[in-house]
Protein backbone atom coordinates (compact mmCIF):
# COMPACT_ATOMS: atom_id res chain seq x y z
CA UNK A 1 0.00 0.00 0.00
CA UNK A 2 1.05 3.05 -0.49
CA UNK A 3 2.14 5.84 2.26
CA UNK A 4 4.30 8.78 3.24
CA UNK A 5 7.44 7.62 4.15
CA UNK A 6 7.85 7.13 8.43
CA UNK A 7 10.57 9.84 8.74
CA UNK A 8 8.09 12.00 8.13
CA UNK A 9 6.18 11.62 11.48
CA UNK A 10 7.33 14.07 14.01
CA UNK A 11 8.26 12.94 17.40
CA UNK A 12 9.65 16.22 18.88
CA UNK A 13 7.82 16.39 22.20
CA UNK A 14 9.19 12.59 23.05
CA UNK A 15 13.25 12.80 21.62
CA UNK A 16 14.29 10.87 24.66
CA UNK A 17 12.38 7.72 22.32
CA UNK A 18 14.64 8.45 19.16
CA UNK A 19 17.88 6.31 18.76
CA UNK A 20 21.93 7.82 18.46
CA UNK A 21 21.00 8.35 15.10
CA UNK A 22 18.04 10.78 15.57
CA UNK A 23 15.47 7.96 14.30
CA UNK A 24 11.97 8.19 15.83
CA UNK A 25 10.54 5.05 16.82
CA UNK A 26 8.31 5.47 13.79
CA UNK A 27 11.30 4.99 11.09
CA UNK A 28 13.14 2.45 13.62
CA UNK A 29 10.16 -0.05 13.35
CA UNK A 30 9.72 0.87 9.45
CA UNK A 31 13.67 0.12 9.26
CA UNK A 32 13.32 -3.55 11.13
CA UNK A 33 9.89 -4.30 8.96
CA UNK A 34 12.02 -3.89 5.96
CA UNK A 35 13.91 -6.85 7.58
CA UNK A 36 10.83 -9.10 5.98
CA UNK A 37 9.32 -7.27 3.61
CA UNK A 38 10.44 -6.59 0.13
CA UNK A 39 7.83 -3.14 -0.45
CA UNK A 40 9.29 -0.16 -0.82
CA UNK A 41 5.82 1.37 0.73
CA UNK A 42 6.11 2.70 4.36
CA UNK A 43 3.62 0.81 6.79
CA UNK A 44 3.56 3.36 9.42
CA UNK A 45 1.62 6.58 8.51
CA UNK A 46 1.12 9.59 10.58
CA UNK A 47 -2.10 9.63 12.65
CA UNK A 48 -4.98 12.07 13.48
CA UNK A 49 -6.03 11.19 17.04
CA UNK A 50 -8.69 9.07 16.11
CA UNK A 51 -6.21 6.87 14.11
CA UNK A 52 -4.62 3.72 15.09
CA UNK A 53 -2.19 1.00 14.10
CA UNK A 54 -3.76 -2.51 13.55
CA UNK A 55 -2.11 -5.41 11.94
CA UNK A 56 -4.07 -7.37 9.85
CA UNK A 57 -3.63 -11.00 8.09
CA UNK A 58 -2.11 -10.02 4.83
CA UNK A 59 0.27 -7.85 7.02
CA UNK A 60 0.98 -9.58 9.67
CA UNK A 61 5.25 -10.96 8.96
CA UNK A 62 7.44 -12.44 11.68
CA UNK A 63 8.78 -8.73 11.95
CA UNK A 64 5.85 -7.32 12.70
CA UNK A 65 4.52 -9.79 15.11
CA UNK A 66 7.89 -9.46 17.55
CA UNK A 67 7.78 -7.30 20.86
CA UNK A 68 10.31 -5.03 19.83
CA UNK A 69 8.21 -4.14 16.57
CA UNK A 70 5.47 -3.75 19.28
CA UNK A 71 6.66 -1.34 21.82
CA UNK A 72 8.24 0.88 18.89
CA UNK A 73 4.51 1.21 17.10
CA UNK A 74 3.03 1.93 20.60
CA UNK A 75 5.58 4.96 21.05
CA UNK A 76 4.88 5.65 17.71
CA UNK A 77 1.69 5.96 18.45
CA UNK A 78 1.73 8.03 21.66
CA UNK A 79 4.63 10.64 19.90
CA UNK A 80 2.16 11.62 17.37
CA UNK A 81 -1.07 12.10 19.53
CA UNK A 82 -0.81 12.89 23.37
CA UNK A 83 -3.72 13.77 23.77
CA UNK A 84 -5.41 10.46 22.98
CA UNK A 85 -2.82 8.36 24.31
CA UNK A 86 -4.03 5.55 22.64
CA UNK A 87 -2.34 1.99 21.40
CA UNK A 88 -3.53 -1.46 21.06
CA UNK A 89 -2.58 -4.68 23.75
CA UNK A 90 0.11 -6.72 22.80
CA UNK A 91 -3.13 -9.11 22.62
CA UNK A 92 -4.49 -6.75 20.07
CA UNK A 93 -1.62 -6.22 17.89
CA UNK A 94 -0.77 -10.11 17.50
CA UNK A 95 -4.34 -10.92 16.76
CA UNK A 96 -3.54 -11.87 13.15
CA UNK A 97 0.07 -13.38 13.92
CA UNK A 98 1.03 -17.14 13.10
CA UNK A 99 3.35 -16.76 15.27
CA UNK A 100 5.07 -14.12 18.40
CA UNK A 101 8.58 -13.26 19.24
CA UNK A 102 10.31 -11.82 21.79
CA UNK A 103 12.68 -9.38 21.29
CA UNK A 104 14.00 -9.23 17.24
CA UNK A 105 15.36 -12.77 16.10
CA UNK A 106 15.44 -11.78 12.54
CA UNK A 107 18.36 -10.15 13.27
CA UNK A 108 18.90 -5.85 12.81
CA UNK A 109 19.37 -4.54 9.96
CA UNK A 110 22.24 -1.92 9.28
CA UNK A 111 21.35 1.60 9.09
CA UNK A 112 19.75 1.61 12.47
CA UNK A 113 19.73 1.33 16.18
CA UNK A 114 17.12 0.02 18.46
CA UNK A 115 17.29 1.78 21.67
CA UNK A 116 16.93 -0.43 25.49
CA UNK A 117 13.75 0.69 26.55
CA UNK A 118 12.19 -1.33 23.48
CA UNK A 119 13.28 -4.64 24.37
CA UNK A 120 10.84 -4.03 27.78
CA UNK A 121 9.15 -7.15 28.95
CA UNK A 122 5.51 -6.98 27.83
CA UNK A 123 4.11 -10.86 28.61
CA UNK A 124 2.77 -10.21 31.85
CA UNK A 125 1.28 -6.46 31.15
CA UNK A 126 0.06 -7.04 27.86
CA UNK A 127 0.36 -3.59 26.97
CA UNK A 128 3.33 -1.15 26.17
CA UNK A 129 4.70 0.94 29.68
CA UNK A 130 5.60 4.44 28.86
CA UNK A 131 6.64 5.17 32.19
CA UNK A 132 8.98 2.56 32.10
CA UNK A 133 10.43 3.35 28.87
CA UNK A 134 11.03 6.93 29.95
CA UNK A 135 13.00 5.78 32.96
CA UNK A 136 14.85 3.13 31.13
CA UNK A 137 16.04 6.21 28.47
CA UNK A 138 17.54 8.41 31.14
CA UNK A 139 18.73 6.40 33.38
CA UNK A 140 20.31 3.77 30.40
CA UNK A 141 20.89 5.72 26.96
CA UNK A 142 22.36 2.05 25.63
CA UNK A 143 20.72 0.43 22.45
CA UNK A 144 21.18 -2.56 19.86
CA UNK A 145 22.41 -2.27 16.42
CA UNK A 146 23.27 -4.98 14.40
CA UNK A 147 26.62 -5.84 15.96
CA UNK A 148 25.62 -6.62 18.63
CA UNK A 149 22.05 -7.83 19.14
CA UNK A 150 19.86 -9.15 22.38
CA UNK A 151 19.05 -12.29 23.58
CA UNK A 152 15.16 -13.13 21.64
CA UNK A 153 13.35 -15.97 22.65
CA UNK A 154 10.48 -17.07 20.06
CA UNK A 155 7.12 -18.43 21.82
CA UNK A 156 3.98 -19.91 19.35
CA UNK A 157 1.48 -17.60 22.06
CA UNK A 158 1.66 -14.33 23.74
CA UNK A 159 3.38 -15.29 26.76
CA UNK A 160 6.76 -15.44 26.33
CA UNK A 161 9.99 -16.76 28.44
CA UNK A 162 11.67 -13.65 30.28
CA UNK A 163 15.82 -13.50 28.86
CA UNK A 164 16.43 -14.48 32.79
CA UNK A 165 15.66 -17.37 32.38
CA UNK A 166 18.79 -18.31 30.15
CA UNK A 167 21.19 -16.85 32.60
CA UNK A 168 19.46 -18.91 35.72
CA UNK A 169 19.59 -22.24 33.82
CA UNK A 170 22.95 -21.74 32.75
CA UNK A 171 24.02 -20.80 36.59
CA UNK A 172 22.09 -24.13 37.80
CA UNK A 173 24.23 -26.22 35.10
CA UNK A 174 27.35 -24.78 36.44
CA UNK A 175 26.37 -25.61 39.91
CA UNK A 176 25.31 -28.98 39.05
CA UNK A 177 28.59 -29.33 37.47
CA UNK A 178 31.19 -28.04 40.10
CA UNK A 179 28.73 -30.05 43.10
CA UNK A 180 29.47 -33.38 40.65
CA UNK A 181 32.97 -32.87 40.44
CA UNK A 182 33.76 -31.95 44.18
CA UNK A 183 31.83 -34.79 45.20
CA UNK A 184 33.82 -36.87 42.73
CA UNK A 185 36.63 -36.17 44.50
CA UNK A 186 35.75 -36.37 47.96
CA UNK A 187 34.37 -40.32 46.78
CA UNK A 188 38.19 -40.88 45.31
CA UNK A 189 39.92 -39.37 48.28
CA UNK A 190 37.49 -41.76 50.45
CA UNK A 191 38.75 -44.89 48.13
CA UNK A 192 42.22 -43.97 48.59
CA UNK A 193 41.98 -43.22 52.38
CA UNK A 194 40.50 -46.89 53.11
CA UNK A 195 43.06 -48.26 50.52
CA UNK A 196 45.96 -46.98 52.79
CA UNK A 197 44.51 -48.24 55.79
CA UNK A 198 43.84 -51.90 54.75
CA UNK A 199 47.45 -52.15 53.48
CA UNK A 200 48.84 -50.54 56.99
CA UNK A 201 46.79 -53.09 58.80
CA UNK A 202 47.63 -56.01 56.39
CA UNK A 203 51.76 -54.68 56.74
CA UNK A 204 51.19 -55.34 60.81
CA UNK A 205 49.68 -58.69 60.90
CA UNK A 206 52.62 -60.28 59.15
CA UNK A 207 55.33 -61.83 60.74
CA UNK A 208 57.93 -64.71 58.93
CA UNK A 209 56.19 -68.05 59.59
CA UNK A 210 59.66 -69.29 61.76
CA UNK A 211 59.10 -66.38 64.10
CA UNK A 212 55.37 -67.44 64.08
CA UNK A 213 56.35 -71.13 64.89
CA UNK A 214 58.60 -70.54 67.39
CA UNK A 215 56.31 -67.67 69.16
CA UNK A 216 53.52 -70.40 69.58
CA UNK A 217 55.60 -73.30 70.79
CA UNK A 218 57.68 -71.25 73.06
CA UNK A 219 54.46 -69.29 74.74
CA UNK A 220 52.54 -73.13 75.43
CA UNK A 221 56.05 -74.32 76.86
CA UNK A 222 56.61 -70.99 79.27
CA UNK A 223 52.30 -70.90 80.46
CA UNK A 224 52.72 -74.73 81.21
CA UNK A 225 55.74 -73.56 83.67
CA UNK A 226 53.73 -70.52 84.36
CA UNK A 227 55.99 -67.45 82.56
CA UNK A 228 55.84 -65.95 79.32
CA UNK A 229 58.17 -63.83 77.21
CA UNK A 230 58.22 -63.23 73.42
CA UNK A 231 60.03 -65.15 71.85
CA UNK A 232 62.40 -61.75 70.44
CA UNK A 233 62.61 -60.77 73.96
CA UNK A 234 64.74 -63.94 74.65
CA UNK A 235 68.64 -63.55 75.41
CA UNK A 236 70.72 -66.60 74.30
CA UNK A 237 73.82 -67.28 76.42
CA UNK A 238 76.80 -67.95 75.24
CA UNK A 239 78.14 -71.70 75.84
CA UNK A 240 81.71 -69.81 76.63
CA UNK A 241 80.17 -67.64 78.94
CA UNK A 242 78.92 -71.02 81.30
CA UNK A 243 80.94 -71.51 84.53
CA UNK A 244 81.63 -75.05 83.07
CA UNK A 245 82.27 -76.55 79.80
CA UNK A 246 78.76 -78.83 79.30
CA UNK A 247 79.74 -79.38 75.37
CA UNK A 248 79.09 -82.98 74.57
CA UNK A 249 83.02 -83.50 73.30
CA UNK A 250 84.57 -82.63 76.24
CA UNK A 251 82.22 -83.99 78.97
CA UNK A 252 84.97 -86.78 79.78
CA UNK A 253 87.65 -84.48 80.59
CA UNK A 254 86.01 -83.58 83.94
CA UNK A 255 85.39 -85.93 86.63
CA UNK A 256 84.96 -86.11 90.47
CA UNK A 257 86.97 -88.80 92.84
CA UNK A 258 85.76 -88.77 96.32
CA UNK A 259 88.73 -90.26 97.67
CA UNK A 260 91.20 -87.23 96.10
CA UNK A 261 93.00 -85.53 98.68
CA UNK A 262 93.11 -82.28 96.79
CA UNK A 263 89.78 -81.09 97.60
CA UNK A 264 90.33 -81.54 101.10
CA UNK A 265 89.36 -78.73 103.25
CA UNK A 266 91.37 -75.77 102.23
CA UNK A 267 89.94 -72.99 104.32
CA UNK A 268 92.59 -70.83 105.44
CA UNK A 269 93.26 -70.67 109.41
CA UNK A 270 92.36 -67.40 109.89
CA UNK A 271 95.32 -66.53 112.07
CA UNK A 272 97.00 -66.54 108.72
C-alpha cells in the first residue's frame, strides 16, 4: 500500500524515544519491517487522534509480530497524539500473527539502532509501559544495532519466556557441574583413604612363619611352667660364657673322685 514515508512523522515532544542516530521510533520499526518485507511502501503513517495502528492477516510478517516491533509502534503511536494516548494490547496487535517473538530474532538490519527501553518485557502487562520506557532512556541511553544484538526468545502464544531465564539455567548447570565434580573427589579421596589403611593393617599382621612357629611353641612351653616372654625378647647365652664346659666333646675331661685328697678342706686358718 502506499504511504508517506515514516521519517516524516514528528516525534519532537518525546526525543528521549529516538535512537543515536536521531530515528523516531516510527522509522526504527519501518527500518526492522524492511527486515521481511520486500515493499518499498512505508507501513507506518502519521495519525490524526482518532487513528490507530492494527495489523491485519495479509500484514501480519514475523517482523511485525515481535515485541520489539510492538513497543516501537506503541511509542509511535503516543509521539504523534498525546492527547489520545491511545495503542492497542500486545493481545491486540498479535491478533492476526502465526506466530510471536520476543525481542527481534530476525536479526537488525544496518542503518539503524534500536534503543533499550524497546526490548521491555511486555508478557505479563500485555500492553506497552511508557513510564517505564522513559526511565529506562535516562537512566540507560544504551541500544542494539546490528553488531551486537539481544538475547530473543520465540514463543507460538503471547506469553513469552523472560531473557532471565537463560542466565538462571545456565548458573544451575554450572552448579550442578562443580557439586558433581567436588563430590567426585571427595568419593576418590574416600577410596584412597581406606586403601591406605587396609594395606597398613595387612603390613602389621605379618610376621615370617619361623618367628610365628617358634612364638607359639615357646608361649605353650613358658604358660605350662607358668611365665611368658616373646620369643624376640629372649637372650641366648653364650656356651663360653657357662661356669663349666657342658659341650658334649669334652664332657669326659672332667670328673669327680671322692677319695682325692686335693679337695680336702682348704679354708685358710684365719690366724693366717
Amino acid at each position: 500500500m502506499e504511504s508517506p514515508s515514516s521519517a516524516n512523522i514528528s516525534c519532537i515532544q518525546d526525543s528521549w524515544a529516538s535512537n543515536s542516530l536521531g530515528q523516531n521510533p516510527c522509522e526504527i520499526a519501518e527500518r526492522l519491517n524492511s527486515v521481511c518485507t520486500t515493499s518499498n511502501d512505508s507501513y507506518f503513517v502519521e495519525l490524526t487522534s482518532e487513528d490507530d495502528y492494527t495489523l491485519s492477516a495479509e500484514d501480519q510478517n514475523p517482523c511485525l509480530c515481535t515485541s520489539v516491533v510492538y513497543n516501537l509502534v506503541s511509542m509511535c503511536r503516543l509521539c504523534q497524539t498525546k492527547a489520545g494516548k491511545t495503542y492497542p494490547t500486545w493481545s491486540q496487535w498479535t491478533t492476526n500473527c502465526s506466530s510471536l517473538n520476543t525481542g527481534f530474532p530476525p536479526g537488525l538490519p544496518g542503518g539503524t539502532a534500536v534503543p533499550d527501553w524497546a526490548y521491555q518485557d511486555i508478557s505479563e502487562s500485555d500492553a506497552f509501559n511508557e513510564t517505564l520506557a522513559l526511565n529506562v532512556a535516562t537512566t540507560d541511553h544504551s541500544e542494539s544495532s546490528s553488531s551486537a544484538l539481544p538475547s530473543s526468545t520465540s514463543t507460538s502464544s503471547a506469553t513469552s519466556t523472560p531473557n532471565t531465564q537463560i542466565s538462571r539455567d545456565s548458573d544451575d548447570d554450572v552448579a550442578a557441574l562443580v557439586g558433581g565434580l567436588l563430590g567426585g573427589l571427595v568419593g576418590l579421596a574416600l577410596i584412597v583413604v581406606a586403601t591406605l589403611y587396609l594395606i597398613r593393617r595387612r603390613r602389621r599382621s605379618r610376621i615370617a612363619p619361623s618367628i610365628a612357629y617358634l612364638e607359639a611353641n615357646r608361649k605353650k612351653e613358658d604358660l605350662a611352667r607358668g611365665r611368658y616372654a616373646p620369643v624376640n625378647a629372649l637372650r641366648t647365652e653364650r656356651v663360653s660364657d657357662l661356669p663349666y664346659n657342658i659341650s658334649g666333646d669334652n664332657h669326659s675331661s672332667f670328673s669327680f673322685n671322692p677319695y682325692d685328697t686335693s679337695f680336702a678342706n682348704t679354708e685358710k686358718d684365719p690366724t693366717q
